[in-house]
Protein backbone atom coordinates (compact mmCIF):
# COMPACT_ATOMS: atom_id res chain seq x y z
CA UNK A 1 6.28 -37.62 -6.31
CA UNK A 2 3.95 -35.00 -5.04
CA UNK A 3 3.10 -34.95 -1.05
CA UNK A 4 -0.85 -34.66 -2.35
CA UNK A 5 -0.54 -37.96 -4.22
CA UNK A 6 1.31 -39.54 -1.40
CA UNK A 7 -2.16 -38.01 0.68
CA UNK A 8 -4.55 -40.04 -1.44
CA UNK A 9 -2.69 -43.25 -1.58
CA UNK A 10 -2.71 -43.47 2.34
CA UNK A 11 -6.39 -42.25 2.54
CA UNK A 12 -7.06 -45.58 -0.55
CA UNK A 13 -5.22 -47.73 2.21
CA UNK A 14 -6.83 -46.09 5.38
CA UNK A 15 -10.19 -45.73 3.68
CA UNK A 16 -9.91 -49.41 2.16
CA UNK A 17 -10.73 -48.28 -1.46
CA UNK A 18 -10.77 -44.74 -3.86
CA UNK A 19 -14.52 -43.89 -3.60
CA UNK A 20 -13.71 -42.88 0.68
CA UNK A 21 -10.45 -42.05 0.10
CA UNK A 22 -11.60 -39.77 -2.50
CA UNK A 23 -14.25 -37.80 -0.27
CA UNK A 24 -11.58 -37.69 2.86
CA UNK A 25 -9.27 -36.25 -0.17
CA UNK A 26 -11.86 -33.87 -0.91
CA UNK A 27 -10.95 -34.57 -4.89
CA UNK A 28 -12.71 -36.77 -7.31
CA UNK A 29 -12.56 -40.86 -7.93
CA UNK A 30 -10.82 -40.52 -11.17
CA UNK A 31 -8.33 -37.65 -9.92
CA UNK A 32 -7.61 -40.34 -7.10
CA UNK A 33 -7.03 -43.28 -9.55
CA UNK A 34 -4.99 -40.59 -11.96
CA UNK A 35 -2.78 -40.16 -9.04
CA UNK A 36 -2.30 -43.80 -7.70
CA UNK A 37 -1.37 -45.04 -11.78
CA UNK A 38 1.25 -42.34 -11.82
CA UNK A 39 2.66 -42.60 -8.17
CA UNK A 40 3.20 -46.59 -9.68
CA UNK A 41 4.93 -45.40 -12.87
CA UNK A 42 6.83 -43.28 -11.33
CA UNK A 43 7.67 -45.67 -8.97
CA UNK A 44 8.38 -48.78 -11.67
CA UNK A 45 6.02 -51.01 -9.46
CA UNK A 46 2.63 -51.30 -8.70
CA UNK A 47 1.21 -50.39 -5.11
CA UNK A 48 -1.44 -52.62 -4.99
CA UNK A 49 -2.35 -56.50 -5.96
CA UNK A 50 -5.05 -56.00 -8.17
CA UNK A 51 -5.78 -59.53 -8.80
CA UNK A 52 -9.14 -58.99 -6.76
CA UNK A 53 -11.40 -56.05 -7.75
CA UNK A 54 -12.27 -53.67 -5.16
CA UNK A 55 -9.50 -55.51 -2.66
CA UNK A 56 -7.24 -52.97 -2.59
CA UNK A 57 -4.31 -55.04 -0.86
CA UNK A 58 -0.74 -53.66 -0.85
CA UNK A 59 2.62 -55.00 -2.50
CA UNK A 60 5.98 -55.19 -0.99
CA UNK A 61 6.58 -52.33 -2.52
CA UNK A 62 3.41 -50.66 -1.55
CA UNK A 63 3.87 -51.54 2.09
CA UNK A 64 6.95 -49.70 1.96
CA UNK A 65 5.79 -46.77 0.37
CA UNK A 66 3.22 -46.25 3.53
CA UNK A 67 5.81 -46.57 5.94
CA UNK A 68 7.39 -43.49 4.53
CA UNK A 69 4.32 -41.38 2.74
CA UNK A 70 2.84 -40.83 6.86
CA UNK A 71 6.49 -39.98 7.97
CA UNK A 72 6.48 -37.49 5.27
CA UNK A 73 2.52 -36.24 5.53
CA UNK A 74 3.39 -36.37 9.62
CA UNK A 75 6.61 -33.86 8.66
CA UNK A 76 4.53 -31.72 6.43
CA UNK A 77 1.95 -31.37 9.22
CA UNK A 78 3.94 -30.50 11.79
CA UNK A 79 5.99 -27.98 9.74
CA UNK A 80 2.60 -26.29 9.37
CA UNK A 81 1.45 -26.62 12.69
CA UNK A 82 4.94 -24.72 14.12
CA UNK A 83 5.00 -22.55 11.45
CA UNK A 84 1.26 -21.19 11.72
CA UNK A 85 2.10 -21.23 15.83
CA UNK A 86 4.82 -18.80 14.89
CA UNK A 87 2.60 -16.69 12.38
CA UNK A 88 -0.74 -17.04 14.53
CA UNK A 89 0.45 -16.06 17.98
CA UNK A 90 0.39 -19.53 19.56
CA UNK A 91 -3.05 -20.22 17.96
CA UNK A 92 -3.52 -24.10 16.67
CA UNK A 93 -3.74 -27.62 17.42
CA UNK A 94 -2.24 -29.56 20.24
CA UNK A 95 -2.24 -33.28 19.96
CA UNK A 96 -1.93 -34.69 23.75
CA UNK A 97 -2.10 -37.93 24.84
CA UNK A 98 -2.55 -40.16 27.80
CA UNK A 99 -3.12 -43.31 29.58
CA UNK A 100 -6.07 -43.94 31.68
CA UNK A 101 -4.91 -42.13 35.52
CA UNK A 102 -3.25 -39.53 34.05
CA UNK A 103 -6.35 -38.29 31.68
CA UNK A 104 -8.68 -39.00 34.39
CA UNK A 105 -6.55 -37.01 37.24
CA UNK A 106 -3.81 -35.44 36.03
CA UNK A 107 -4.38 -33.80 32.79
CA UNK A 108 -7.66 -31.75 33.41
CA UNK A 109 -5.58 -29.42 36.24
CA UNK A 110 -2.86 -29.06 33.60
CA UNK A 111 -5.16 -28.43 30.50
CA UNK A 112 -7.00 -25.97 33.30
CA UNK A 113 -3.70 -24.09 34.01
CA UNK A 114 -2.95 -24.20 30.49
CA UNK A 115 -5.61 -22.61 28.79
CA UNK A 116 -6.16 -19.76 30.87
CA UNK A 117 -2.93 -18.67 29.43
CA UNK A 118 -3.28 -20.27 25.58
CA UNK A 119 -7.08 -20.11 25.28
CA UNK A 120 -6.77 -20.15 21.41
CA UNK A 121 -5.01 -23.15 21.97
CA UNK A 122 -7.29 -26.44 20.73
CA UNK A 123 -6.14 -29.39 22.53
CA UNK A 124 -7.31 -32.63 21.30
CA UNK A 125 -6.47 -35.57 23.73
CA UNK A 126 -6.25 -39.72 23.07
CA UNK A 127 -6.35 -42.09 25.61
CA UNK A 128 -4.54 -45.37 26.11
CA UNK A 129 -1.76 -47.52 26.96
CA UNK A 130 1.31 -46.28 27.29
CA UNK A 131 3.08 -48.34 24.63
CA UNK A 132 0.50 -47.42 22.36
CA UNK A 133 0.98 -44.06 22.73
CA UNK A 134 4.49 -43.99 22.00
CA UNK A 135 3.57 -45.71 19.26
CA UNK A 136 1.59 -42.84 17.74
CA UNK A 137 4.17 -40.14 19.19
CA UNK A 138 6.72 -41.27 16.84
CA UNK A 139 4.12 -41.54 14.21
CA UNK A 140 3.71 -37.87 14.62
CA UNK A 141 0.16 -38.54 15.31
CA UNK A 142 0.69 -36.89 18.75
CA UNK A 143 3.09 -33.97 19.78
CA UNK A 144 2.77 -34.78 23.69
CA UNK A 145 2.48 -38.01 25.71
CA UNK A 146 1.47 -38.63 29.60
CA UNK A 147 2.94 -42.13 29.86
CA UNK A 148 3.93 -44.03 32.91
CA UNK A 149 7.41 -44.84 32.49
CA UNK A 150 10.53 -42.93 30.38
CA UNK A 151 10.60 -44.82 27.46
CA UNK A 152 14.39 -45.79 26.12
CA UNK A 153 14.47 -44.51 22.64
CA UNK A 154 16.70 -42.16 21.36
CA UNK A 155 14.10 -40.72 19.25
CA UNK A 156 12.02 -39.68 22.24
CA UNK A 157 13.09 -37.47 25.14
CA UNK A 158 11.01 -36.98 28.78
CA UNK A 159 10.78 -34.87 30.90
CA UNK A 160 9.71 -35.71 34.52
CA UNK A 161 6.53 -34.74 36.11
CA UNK A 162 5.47 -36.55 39.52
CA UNK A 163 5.81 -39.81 40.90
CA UNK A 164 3.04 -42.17 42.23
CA UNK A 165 2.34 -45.05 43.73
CA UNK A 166 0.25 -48.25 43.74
CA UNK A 167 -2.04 -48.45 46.80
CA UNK A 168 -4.64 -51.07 48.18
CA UNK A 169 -7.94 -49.77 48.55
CA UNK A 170 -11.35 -50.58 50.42
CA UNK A 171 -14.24 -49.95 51.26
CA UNK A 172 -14.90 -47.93 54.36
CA UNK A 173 -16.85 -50.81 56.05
CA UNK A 174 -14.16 -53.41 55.80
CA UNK A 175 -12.30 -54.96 58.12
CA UNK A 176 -9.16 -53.61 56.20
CA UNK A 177 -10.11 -50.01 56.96
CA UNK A 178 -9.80 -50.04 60.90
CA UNK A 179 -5.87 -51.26 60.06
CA UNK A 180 -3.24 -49.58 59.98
CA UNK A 181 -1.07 -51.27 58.06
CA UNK A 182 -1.96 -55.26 56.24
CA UNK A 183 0.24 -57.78 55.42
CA UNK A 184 0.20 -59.21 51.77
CA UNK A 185 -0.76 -63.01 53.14
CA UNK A 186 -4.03 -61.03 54.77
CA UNK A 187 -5.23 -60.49 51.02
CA UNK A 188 -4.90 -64.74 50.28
CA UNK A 189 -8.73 -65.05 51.19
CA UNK A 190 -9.72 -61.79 49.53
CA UNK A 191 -11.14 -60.82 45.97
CA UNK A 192 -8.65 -58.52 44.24
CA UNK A 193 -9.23 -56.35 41.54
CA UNK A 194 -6.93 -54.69 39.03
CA UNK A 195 -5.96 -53.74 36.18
CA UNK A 196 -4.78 -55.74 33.38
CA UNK A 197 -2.37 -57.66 35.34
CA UNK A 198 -1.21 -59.43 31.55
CA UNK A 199 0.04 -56.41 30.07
CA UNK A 200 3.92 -55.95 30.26
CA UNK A 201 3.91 -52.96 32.64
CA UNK A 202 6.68 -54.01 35.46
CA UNK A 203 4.05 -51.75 37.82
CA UNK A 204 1.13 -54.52 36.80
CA UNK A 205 3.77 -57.43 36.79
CA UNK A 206 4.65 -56.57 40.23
CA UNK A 207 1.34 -57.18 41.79
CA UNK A 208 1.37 -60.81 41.04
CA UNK A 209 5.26 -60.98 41.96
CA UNK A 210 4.33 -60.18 45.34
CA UNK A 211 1.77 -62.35 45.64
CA UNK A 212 4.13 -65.28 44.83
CA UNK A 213 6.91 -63.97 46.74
CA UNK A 214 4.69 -64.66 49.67
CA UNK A 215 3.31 -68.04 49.31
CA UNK A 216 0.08 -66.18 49.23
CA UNK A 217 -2.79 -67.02 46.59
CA UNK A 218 -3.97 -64.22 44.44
CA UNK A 219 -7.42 -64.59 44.06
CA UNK A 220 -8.62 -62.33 40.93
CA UNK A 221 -12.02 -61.66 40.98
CA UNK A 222 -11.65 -58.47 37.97
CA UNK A 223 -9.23 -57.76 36.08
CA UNK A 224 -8.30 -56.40 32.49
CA UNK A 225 -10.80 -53.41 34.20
CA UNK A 226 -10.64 -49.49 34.31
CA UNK A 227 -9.75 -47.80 37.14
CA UNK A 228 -13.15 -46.14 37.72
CA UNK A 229 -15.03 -49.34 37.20
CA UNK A 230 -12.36 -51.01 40.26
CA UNK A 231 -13.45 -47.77 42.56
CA UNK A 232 -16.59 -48.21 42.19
CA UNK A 233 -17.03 -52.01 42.74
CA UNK A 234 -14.81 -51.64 46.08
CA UNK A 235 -16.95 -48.27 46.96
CA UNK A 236 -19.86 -51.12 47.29
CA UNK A 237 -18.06 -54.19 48.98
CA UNK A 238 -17.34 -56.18 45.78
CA UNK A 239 -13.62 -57.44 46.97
CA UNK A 240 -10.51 -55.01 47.42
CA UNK A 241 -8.47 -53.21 45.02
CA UNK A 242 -4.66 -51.92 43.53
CA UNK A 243 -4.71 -48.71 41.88
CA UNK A 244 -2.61 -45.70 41.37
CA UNK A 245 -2.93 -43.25 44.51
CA UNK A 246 -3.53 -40.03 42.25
CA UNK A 247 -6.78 -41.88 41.05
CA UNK A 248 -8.28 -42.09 44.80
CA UNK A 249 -7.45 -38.60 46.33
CA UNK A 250 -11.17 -37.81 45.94
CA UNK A 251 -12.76 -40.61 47.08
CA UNK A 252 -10.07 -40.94 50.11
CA UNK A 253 -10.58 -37.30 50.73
CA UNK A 254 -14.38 -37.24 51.10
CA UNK A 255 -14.52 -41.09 52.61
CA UNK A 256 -15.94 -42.99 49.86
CA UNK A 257 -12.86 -45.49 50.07
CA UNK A 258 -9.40 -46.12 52.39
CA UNK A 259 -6.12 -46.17 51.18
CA UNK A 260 -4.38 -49.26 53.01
CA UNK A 261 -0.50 -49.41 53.15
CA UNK A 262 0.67 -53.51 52.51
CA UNK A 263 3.52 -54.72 54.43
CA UNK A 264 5.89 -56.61 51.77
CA UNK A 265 4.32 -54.24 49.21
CA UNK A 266 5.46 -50.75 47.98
CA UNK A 267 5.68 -50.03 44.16
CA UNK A 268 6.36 -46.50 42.62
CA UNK A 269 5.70 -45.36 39.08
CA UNK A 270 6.77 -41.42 37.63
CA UNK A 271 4.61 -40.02 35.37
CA UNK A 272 6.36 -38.99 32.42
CA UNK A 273 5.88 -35.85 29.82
CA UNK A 274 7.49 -37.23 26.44
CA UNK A 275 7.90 -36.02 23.06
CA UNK A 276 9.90 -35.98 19.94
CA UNK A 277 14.01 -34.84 19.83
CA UNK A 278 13.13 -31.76 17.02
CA UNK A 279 11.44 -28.47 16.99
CA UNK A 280 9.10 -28.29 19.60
CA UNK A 281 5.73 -25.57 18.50
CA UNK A 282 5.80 -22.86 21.54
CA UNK A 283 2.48 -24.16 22.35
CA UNK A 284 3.96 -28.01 23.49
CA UNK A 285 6.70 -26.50 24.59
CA UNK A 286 4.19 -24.51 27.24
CA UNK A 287 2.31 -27.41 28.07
CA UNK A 288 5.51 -29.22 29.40
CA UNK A 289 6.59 -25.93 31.52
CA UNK A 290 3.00 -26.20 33.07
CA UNK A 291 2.67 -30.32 33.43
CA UNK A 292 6.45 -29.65 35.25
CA UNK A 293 4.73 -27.36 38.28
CA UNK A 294 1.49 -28.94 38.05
CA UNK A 295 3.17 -31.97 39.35
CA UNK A 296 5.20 -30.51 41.46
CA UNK A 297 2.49 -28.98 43.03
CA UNK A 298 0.79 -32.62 43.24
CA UNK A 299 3.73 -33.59 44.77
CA UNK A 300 3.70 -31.36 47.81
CA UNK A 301 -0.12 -31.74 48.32
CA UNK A 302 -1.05 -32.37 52.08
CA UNK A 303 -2.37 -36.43 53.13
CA UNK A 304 -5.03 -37.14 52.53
CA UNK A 305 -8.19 -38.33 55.03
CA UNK A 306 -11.20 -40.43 55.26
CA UNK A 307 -14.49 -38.22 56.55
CA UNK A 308 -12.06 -36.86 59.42
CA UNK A 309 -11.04 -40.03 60.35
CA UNK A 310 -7.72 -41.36 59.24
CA UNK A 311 -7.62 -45.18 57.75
CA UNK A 312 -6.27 -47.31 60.85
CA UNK A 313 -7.94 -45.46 63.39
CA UNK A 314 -11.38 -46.67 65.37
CA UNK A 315 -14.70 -44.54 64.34
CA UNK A 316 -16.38 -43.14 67.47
């Protein structure tokens, strides 16, 4: 069992039959099919049910062939990627990714910091949910993850970077903004927004806890929406919003929105650095060093204001 024949018979299954697999593969159709018939008598069992032509659909034993042909093609590329960051002074490929918050307004400072020091450095960064992520860490399909909890798995390991918190914002012009402080029963006649308030996030889960704790209806006007899209719809009056406070230091800064503090309602989250428990390439292991003090430095950053005027306080 060769690792290139283990290549082509995930690229047949990826690719959904040997003619794309074969020009991912870079080899011919027959070579392809060559390689599949002896991968299966080697094997003792065919890969795929054949009983429909051009349906390549995958056996038991097939199935379990895949699980371990892109832990092994995963190995073999990270072995070369640490190896040729060893041999190439620090020059390759850095898989990063992220959820939404942390791409949008964490990860372009680090990546800054970062490359002015590893400028040979590609970094190629994925978006999305934090389970997800994980997902694809331990796939080897990413060497880094931004996530927004510390997973428990003793596969993975995390290091710390900054902590931040869920905040209610509005729009300059509401009644909200003059406040300084609102109690959660205040928001029972307003139109929230958030994000996807169904996903299993405790952070998410929370909002609607609260809500309930409080007798208080939560009236969702968005949800299931990005962060960006919830700024911008509270920017222009549509209803009030929960979002993570790195995601607003802009807008809070120049006075596009107010940050609002709820009584009955404080909920933390730490952003998280996490990898795999092996060999780390000298290029991720940089990255982390710099996400650390870029976080830190986040940490420490001085409040923020609204055109001057601090949220809670009467404009002259």
């Amino acid at each position: 069992m060769e690792l290139m024949q283990l290549e082509m018979f995930v690229a047949v299954v990826e690719e959904g039959g040997v003619r794309a697999a074969s020009e991912r593969v870079f080899r011919t159709q027959p070579a392809v099919s060559i390689a599949l018939r002896k991968l299966e008598e080697e094997i003792g069992a065919p890969l795929f049910d054949r009983s429909r032509r051009y349906d390549y659909r995958l056996t038991e034993v097939g199935e379990a062939l895949l699980k371990y042909a892109k832990q092994m093609l995963g190995l073999q590329n990270e072995a070369v990627s640490f190896l040729s960051d060893l041999c190439n002074a620090r020059a390759g490929l850095l898989r990063i990714g992220a959820n939404e918050s942390a791409s949008l307004h964490l990860f372009p400072q680090i990546a800054q910091a970062f490359l002015k020091q590893h400028a040979r450095i590609h970094i190629e960064l994925r978006c999305g949910r934090s389970e997800s992520l994980l997902a694809e860490l331990k796939d080897r399909k990413l060497d880094l993850a931004l996530v927004s909890f510390r997973p428990q798995d003793a596969a993975l390991e995390a290091k710390f970077i900054s902590r931040d918190e869920l905040v209610l914002i509005t729009s300059p012009s509401h009644a909200f903004a003059k406040k300084t402080i609102v109690h959660i029963r205040e928001l029972g006649k307003e139109s929230i927004l958030v994000m996807d308030i169904s996903q299993p996030s405790p952070w998410h889960r929370k909002i609607g806890d609260a809500f309930e704790r409080s007798n208080t209806p939560l009236n969702l006007t968005l949800e299931n929406a990005p962060i960006e899209t919830i700024k911008k719809m509270v920017a222009i009056g549509i209803g009030v919003g929960f979002v993570p406070r790195i995601s607003v230091r802009e807008e809070t800064a120049s006075g596009g929105l107010c940050a609002i503090p709820v009584d009955g309602f404080h909920e933390e989250r730490s952003v998280w650095l996490v990898r795999r428990k092996m060999a780390h390439s000298l290029a991720a292991k940089a990255f982390a060093q710099i996400a650390s003090a870029q976080g830190q430095r986040i940490e420490t950053g001085s409040p923020l204001e609204t055109r001057g005027v601090k949220c809670g306080e009467e404009v002259a």
